[in-house]
N, C-alpha and C. Protein backbone atom coordinates (compact mmCIF):
# COMPACT_ATOMS: atom_id res chain seq x y z
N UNK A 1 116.26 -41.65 -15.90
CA UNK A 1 116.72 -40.55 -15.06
C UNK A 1 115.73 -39.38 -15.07
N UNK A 2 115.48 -38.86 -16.11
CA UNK A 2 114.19 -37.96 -16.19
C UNK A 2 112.58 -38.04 -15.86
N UNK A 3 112.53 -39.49 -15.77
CA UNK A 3 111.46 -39.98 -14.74
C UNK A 3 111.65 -39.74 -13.64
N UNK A 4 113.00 -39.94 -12.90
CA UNK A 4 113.12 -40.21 -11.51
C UNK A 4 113.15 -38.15 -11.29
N UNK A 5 113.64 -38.06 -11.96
CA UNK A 5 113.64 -36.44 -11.57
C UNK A 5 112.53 -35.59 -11.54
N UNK A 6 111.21 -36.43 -12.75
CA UNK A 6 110.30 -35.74 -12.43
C UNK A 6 109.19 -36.14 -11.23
N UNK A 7 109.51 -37.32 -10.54
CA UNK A 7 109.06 -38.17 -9.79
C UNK A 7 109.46 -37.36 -8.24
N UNK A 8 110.74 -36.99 -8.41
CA UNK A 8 111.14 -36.71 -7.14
C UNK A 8 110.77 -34.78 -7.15
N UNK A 9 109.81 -33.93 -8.42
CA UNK A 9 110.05 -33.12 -8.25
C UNK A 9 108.75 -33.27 -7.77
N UNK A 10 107.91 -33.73 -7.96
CA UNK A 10 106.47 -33.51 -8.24
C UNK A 10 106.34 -33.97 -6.06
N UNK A 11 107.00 -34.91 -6.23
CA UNK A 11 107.31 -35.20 -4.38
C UNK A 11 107.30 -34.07 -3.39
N UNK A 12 108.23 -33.64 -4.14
CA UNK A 12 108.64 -32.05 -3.31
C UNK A 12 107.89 -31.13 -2.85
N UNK A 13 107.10 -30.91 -4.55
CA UNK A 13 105.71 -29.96 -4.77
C UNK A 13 104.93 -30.33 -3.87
N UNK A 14 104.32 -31.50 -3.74
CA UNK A 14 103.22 -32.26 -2.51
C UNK A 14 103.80 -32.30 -1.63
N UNK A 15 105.18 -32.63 -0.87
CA UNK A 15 105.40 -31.92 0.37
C UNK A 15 105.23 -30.60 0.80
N UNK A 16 105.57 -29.50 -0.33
CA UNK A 16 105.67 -28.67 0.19
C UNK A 16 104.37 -27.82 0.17
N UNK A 17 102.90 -28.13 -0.60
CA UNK A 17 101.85 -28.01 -0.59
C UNK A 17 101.52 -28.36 0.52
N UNK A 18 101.60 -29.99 1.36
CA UNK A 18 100.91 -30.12 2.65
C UNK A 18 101.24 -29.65 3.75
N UNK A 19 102.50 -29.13 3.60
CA UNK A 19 103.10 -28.19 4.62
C UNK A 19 102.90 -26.98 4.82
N UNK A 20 102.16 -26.42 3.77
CA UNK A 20 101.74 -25.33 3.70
C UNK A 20 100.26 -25.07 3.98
N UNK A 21 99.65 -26.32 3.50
CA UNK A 21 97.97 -26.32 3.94
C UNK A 21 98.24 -27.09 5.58
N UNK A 22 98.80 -27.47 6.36
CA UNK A 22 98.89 -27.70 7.30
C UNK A 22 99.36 -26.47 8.21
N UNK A 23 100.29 -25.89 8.11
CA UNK A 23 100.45 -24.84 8.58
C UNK A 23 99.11 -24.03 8.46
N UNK A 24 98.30 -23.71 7.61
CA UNK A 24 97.51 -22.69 7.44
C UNK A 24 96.02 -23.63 8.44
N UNK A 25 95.93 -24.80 8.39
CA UNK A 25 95.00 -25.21 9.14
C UNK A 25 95.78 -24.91 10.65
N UNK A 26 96.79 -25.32 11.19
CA UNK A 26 97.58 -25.10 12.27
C UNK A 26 97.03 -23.31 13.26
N UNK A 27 97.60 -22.76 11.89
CA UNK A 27 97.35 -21.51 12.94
C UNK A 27 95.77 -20.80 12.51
N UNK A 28 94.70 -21.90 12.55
CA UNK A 28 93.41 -21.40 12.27
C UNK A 28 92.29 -21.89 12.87
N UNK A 29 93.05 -23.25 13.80
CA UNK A 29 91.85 -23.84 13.84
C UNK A 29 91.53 -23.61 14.91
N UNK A 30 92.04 -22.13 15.55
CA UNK A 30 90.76 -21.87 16.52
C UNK A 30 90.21 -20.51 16.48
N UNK A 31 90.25 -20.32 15.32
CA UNK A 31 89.49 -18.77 14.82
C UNK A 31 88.32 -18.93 15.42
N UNK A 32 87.39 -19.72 15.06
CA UNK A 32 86.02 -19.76 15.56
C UNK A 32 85.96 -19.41 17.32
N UNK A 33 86.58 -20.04 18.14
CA UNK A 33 86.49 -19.83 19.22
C UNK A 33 87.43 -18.36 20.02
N UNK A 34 88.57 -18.07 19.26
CA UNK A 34 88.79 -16.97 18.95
C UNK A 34 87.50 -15.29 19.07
N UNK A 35 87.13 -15.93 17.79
CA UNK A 35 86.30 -14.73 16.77
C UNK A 35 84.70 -14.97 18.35
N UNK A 36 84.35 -15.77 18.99
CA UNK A 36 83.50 -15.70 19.75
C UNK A 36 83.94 -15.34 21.15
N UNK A 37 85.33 -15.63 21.45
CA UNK A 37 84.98 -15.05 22.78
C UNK A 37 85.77 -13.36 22.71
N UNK A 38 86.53 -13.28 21.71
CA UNK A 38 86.85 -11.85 21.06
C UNK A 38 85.43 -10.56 21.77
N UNK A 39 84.54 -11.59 21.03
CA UNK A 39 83.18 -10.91 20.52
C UNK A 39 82.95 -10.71 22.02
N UNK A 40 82.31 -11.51 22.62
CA UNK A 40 82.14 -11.61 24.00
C UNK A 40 82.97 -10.08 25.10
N UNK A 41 84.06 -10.50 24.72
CA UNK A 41 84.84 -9.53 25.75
C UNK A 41 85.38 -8.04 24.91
N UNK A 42 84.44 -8.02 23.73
CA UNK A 42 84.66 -6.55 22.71
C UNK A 42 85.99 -6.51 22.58
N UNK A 43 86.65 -7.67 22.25
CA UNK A 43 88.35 -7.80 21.65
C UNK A 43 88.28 -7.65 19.99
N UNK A 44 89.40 -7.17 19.92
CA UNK A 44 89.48 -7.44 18.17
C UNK A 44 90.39 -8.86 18.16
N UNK A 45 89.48 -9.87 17.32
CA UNK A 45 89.73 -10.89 17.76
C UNK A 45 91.14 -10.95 16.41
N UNK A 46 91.52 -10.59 15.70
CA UNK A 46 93.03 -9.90 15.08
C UNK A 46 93.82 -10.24 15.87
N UNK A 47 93.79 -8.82 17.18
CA UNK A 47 94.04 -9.04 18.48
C UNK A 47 94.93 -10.22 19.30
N UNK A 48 93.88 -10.77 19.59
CA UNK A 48 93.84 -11.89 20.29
C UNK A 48 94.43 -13.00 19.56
N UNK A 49 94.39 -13.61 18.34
CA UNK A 49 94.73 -14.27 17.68
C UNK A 49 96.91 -14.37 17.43
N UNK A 50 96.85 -12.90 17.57
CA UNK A 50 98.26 -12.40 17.44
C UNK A 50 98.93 -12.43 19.31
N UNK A 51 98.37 -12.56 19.93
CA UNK A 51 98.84 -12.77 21.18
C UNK A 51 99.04 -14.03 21.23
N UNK A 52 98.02 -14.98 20.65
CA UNK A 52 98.29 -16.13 20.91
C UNK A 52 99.02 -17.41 20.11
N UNK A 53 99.45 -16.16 18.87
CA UNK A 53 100.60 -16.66 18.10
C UNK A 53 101.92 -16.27 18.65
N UNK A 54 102.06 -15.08 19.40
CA UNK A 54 103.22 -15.27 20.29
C UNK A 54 103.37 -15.92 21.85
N UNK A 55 102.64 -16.56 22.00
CA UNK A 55 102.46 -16.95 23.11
C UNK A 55 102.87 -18.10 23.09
N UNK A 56 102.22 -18.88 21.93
CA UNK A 56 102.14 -20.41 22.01
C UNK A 56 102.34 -21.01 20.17
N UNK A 57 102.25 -20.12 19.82
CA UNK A 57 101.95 -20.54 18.02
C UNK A 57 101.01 -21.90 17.94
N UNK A 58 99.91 -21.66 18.92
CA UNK A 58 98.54 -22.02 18.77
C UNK A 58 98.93 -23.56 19.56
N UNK A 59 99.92 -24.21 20.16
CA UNK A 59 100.15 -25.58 20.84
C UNK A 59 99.44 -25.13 22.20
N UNK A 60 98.30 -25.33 22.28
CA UNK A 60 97.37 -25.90 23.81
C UNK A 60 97.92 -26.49 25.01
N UNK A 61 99.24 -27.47 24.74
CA UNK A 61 99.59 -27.99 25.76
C UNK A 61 100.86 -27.29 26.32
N UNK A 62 101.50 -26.47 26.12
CA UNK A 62 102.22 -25.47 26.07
C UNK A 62 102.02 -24.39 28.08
N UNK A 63 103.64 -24.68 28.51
CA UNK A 63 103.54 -24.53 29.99
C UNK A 63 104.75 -23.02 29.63
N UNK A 64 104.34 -22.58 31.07
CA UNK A 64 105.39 -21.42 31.07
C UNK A 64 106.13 -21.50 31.92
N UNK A 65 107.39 -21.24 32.03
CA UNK A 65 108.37 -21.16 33.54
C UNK A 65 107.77 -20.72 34.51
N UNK A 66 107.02 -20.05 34.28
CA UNK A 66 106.33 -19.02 35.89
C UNK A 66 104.94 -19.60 35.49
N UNK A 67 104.77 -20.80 35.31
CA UNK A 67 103.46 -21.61 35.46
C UNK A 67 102.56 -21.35 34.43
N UNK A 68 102.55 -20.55 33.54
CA UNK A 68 101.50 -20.00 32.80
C UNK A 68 100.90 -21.46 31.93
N UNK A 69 99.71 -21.21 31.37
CA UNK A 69 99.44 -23.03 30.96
C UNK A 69 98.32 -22.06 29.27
N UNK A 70 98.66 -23.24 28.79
CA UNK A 70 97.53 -23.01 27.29
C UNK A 70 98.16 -22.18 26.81
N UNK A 71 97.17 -21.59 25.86
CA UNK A 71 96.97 -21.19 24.41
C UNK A 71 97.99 -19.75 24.88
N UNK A 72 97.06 -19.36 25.73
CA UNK A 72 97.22 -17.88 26.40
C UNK A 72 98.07 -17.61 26.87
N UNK A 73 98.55 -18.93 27.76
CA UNK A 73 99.66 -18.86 28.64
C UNK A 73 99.22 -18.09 30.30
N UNK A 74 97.96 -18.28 30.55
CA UNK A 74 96.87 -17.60 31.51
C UNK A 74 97.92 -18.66 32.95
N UNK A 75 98.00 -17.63 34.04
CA UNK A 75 98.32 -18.01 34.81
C UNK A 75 97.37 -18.54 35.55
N UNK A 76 97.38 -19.09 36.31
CA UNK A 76 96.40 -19.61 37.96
C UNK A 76 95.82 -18.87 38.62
N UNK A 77 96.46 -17.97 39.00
CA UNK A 77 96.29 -16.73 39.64
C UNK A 77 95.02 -16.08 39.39
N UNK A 78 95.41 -15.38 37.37
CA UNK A 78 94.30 -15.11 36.26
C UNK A 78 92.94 -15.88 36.66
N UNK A 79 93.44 -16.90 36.29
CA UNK A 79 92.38 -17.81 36.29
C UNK A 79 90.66 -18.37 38.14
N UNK A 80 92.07 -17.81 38.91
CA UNK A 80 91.22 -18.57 40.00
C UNK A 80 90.85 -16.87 40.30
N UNK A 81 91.14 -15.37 39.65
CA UNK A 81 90.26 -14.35 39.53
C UNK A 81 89.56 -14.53 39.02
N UNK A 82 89.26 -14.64 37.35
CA UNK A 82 88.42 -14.98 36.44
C UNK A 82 86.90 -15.92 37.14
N UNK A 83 87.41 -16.98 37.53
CA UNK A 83 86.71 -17.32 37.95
C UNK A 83 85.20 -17.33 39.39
N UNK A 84 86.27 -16.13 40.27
CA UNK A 84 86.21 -15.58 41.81
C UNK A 84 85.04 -14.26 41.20
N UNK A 85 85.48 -13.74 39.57
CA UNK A 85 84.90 -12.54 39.26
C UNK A 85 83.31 -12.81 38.73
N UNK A 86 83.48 -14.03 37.97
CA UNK A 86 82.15 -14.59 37.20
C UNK A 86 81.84 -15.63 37.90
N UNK A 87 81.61 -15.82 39.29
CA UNK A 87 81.07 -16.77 39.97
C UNK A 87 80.94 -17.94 39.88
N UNK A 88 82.00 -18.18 38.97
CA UNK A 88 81.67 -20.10 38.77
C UNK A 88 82.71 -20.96 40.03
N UNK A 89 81.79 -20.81 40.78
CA UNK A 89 81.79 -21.66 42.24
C UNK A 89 83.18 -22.81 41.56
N UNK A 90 82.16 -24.09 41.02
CA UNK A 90 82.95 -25.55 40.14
C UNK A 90 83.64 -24.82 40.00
N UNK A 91 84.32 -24.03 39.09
CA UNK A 91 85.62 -23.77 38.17
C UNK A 91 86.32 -23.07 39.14
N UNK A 92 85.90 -22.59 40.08
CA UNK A 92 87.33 -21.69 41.16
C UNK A 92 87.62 -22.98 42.16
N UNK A 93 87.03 -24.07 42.37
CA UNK A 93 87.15 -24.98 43.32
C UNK A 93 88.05 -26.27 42.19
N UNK A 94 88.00 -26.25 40.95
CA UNK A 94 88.79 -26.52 40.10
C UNK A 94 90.24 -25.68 40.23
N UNK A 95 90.04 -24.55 39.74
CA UNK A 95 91.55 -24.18 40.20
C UNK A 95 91.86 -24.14 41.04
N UNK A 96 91.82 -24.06 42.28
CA UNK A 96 92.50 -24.44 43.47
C UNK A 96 93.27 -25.77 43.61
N UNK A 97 92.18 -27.33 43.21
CA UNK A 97 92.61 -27.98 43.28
C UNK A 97 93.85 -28.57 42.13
N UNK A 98 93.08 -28.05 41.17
CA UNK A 98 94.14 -28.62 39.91
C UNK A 98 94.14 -27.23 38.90
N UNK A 99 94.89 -26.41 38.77
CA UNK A 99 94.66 -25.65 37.76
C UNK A 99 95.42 -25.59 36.59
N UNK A 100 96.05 -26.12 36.07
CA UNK A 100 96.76 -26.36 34.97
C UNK A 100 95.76 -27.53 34.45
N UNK A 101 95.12 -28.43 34.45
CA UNK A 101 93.77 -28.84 33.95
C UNK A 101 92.75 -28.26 33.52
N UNK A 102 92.13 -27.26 34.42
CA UNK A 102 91.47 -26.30 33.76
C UNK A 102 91.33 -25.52 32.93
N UNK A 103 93.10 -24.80 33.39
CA UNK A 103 93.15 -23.77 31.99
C UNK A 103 94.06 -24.63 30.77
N UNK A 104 94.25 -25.83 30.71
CA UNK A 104 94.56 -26.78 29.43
C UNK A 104 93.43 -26.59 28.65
N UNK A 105 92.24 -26.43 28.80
CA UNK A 105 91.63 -26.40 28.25
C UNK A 105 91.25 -25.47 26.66
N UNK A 106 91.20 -25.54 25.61
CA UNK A 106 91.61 -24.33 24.51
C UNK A 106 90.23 -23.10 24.39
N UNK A 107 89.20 -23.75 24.70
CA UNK A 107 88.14 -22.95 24.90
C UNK A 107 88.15 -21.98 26.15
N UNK A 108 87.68 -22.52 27.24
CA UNK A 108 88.45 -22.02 28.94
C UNK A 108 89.62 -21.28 28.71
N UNK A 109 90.65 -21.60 28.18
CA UNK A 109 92.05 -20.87 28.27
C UNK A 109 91.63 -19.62 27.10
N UNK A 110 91.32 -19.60 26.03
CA UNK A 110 90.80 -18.67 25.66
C UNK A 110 89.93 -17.66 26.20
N UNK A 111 88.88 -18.49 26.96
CA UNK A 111 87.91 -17.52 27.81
C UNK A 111 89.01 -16.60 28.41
N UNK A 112 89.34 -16.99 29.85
CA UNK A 112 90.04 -16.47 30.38
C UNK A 112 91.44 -15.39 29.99
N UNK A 113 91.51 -15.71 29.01
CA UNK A 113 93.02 -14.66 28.43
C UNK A 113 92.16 -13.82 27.48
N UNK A 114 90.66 -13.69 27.01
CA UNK A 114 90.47 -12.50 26.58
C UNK A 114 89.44 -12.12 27.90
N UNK A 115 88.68 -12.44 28.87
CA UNK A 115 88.65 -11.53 29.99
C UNK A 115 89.83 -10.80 30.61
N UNK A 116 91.12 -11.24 30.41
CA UNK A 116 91.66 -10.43 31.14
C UNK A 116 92.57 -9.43 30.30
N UNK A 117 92.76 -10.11 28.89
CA UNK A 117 92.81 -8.47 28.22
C UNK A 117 92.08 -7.10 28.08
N UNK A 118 90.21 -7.71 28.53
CA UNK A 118 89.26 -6.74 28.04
C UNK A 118 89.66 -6.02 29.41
N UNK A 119 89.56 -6.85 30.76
CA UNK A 119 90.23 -6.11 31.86
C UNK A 119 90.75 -4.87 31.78
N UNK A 120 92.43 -5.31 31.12
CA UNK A 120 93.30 -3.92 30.86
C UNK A 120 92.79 -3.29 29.98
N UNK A 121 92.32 -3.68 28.76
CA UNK A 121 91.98 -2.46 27.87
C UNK A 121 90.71 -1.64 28.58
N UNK A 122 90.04 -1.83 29.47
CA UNK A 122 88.76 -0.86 30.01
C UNK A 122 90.16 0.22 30.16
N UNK A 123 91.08 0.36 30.94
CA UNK A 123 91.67 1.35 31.24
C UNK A 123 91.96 2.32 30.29
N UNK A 124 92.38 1.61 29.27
CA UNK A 124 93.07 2.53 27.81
C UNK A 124 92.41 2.53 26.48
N UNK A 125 90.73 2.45 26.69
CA UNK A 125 89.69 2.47 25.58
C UNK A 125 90.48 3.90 24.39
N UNK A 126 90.33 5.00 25.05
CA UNK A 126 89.93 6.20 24.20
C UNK A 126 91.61 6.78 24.04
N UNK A 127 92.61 5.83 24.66
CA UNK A 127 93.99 6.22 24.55
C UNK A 127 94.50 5.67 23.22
N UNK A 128 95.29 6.82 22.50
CA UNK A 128 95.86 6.22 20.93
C UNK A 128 97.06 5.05 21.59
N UNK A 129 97.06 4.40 20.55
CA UNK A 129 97.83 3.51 20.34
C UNK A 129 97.54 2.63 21.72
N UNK A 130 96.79 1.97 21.94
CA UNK A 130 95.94 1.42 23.01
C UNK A 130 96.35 0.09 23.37
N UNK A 131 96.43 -1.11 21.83
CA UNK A 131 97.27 -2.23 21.75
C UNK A 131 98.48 -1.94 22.34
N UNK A 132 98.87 -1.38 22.46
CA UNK A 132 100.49 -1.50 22.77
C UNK A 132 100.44 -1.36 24.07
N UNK A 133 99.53 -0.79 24.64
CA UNK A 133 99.35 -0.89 26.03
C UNK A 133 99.01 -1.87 26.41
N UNK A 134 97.68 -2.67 26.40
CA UNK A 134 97.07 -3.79 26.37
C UNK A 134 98.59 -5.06 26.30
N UNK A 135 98.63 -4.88 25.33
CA UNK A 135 99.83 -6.21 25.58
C UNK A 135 100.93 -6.30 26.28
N UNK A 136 101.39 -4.80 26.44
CA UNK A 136 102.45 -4.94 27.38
C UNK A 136 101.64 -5.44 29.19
N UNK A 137 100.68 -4.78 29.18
CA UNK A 137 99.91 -4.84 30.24
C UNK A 137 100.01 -6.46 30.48
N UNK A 138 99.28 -7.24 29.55
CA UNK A 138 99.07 -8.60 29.60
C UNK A 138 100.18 -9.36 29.65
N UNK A 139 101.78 -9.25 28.97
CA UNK A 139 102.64 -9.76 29.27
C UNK A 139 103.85 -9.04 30.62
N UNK A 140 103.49 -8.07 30.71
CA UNK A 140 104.35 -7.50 31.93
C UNK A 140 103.30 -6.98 33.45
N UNK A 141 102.82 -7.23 33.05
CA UNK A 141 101.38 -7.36 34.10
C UNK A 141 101.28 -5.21 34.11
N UNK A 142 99.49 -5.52 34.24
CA UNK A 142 99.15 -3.92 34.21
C UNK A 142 99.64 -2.84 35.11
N UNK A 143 100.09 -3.18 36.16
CA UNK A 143 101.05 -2.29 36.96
C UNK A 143 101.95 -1.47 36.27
N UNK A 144 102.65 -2.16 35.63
CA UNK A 144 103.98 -1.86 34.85
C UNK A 144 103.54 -1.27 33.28
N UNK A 145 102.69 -1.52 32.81
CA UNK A 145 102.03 -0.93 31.51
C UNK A 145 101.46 0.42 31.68
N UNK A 146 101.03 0.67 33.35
CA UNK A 146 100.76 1.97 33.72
C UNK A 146 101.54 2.73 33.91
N UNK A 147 102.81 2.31 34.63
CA UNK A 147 103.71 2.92 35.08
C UNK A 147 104.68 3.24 33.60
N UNK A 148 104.38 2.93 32.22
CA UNK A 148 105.33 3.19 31.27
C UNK A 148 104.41 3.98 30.66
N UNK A 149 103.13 4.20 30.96
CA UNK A 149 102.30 4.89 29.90
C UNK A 149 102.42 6.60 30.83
N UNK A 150 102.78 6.76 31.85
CA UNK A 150 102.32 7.84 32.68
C UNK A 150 103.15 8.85 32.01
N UNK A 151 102.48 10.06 31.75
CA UNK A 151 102.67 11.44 31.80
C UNK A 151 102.75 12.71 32.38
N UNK A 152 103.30 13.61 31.88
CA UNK A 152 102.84 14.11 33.44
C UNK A 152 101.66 15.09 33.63
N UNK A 153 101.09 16.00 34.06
CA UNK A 153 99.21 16.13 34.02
C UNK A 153 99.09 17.28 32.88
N UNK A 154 98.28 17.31 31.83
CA UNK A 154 98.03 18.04 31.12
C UNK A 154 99.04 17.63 29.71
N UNK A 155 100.00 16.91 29.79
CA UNK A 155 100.45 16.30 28.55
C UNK A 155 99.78 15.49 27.76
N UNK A 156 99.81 15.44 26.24
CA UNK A 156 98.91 14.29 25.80
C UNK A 156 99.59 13.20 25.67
N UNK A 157 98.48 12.43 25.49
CA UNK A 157 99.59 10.40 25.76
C UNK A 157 100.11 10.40 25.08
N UNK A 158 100.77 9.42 24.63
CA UNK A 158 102.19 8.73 24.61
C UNK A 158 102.10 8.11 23.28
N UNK A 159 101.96 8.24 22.40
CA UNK A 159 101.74 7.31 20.91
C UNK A 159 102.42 5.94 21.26
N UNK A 160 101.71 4.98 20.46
CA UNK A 160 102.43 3.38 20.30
C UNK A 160 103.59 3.42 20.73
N UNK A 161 104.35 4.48 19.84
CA UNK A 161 105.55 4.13 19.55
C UNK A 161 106.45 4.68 20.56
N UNK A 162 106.00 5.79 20.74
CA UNK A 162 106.59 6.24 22.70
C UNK A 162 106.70 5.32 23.47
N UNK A 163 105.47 5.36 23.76
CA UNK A 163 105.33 3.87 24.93
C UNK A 163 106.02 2.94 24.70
N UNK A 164 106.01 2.21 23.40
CA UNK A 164 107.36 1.00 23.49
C UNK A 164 108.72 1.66 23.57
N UNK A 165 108.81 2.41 23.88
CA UNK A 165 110.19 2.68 23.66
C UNK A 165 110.84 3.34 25.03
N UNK A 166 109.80 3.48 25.96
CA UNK A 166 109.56 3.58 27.37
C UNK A 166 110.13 2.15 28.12
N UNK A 167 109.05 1.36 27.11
CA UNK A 167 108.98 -0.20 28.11
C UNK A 167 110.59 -0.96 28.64
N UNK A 168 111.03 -0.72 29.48
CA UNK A 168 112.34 -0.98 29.96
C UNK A 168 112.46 -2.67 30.25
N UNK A 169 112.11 -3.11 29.89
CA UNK A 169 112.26 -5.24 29.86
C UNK A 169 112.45 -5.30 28.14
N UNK A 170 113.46 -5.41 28.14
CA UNK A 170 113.81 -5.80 26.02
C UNK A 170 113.06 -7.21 25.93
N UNK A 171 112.90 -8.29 26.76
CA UNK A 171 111.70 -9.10 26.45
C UNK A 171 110.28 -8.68 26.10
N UNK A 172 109.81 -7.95 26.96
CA UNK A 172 108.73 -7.14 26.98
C UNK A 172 108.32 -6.29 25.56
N UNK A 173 109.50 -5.26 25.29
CA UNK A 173 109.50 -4.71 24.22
C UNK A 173 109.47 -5.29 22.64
N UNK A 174 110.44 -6.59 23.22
CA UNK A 174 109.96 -7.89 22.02
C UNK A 174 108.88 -8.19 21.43
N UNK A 175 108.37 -8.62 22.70
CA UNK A 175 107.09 -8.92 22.81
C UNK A 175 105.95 -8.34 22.14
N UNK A 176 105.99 -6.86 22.94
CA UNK A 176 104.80 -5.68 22.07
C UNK A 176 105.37 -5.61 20.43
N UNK A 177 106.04 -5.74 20.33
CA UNK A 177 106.64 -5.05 19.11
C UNK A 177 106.11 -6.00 17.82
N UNK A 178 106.35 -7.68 18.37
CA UNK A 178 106.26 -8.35 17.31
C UNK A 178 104.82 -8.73 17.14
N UNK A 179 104.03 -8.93 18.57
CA UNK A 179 102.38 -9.08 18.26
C UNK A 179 102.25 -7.88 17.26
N UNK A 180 102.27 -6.21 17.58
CA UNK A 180 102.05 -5.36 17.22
C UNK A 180 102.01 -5.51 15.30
N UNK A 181 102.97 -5.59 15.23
CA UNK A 181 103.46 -6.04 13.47
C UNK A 181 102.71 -7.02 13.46
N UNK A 182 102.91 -8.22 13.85
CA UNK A 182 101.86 -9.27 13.34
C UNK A 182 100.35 -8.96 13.50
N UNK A 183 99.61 -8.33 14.49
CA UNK A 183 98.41 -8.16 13.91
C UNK A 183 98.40 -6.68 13.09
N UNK A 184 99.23 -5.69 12.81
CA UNK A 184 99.21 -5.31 11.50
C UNK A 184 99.05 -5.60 10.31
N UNK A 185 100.06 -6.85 10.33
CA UNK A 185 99.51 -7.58 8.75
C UNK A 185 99.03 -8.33 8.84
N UNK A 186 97.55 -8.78 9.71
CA UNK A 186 96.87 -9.54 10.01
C UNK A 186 95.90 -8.43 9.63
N UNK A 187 95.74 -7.18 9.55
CA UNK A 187 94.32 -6.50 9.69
C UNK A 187 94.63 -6.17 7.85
N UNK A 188 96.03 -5.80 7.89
CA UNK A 188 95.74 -5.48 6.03
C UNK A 188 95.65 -6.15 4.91
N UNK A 189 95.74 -7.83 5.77
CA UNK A 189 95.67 -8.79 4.74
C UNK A 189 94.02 -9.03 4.78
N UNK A 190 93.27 -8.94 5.59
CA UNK A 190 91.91 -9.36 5.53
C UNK A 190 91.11 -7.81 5.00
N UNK A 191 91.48 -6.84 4.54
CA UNK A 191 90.93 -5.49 4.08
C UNK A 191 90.67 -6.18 2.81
């Protein structure tokens, strides 16, 4: 009996070790491509990494009700801009014809979902609490990230925490709130 108990503990331990080094390979193995196109589009690739743990918790094949496809969850739309913006002739004649192929892609779908964060953040470089804009922007589209950040002339902006608390979609506010925290302790665990 004390065999079998230490048999079945030691089981446990190695399950619950490979579940744990699997998980940690899971949500890593696309840092590299991450951490380069981050770089590329002057993202904090922290950032980006935390968008795309709420987005998708890193599953590539991963569709959205309103079409969104990949990592990013990058719409068509995104994408056949992205493409219309950086001239790649092939790849906009790709999305037209098939675009949920294209942006399946984990590299491509990455491209594209940090061009179009760097997009919104040009607007809100030198504004505090800037992320919180940026993501609401990216999940409630930038129209609406403007329209929650506005002040009225000669007031100063809106801290993080204003602004979410502005953002009138409780999905939305979800949304900012929990990337927000997660790449928080994403930046103080790597200090």
């Amino acid at each position: 009996m004390k065999r079998l108990s230490l048999v079945l503990i030691i089981l446990i331990a190695l399950c619950a070790a490979g579940l744990y080094f699997f998980n940690q390979y899971w949500i890593h193995r696309f840092d590299a491509l991450i951490a380069r196109q981050a770089a590329v589009y002057r993202l904090d690739p922290d950032l980006v990494w935390s968008v795309i743990y709420e987005e998708t918790y890193f599953r590539p094949w991963m569709k959205g009700e309103a079409g969104e496809v990949g990592l990013m969850q990058v719409t068509p739309t995104v994408g056949r801009e992205w493409a219309a913006e950086t001239g790649m002739r092939e790849l906009a004649e790709r999305m037209k014809r098939d675009p949920e192929t294209a942006l399946s892609d984990p590299e491509r779908n990455i491209q594209i979902g940090c061009w179009y964060l760097e997009k919104i953040a040009k607007d809100y470089r030198d504004t505090p609490g800037a992320e919180a804009r940026v993501v609401a922007g990216y999940n409630a589209g930038p129209s609406r990230a403007e329209e929650w950040s506005r002040v009225a002339s000669g007031q100063r902006p809106l801290t993080a925490e204003e602004f979410i608390a502005r953002i009138d979609f409780p999905t939305t506010r979800a949304y900012v709130t929990n990337i927000l925290e997660r790449y928080r302790r994403r930046k103080a665990s790597s200090r």
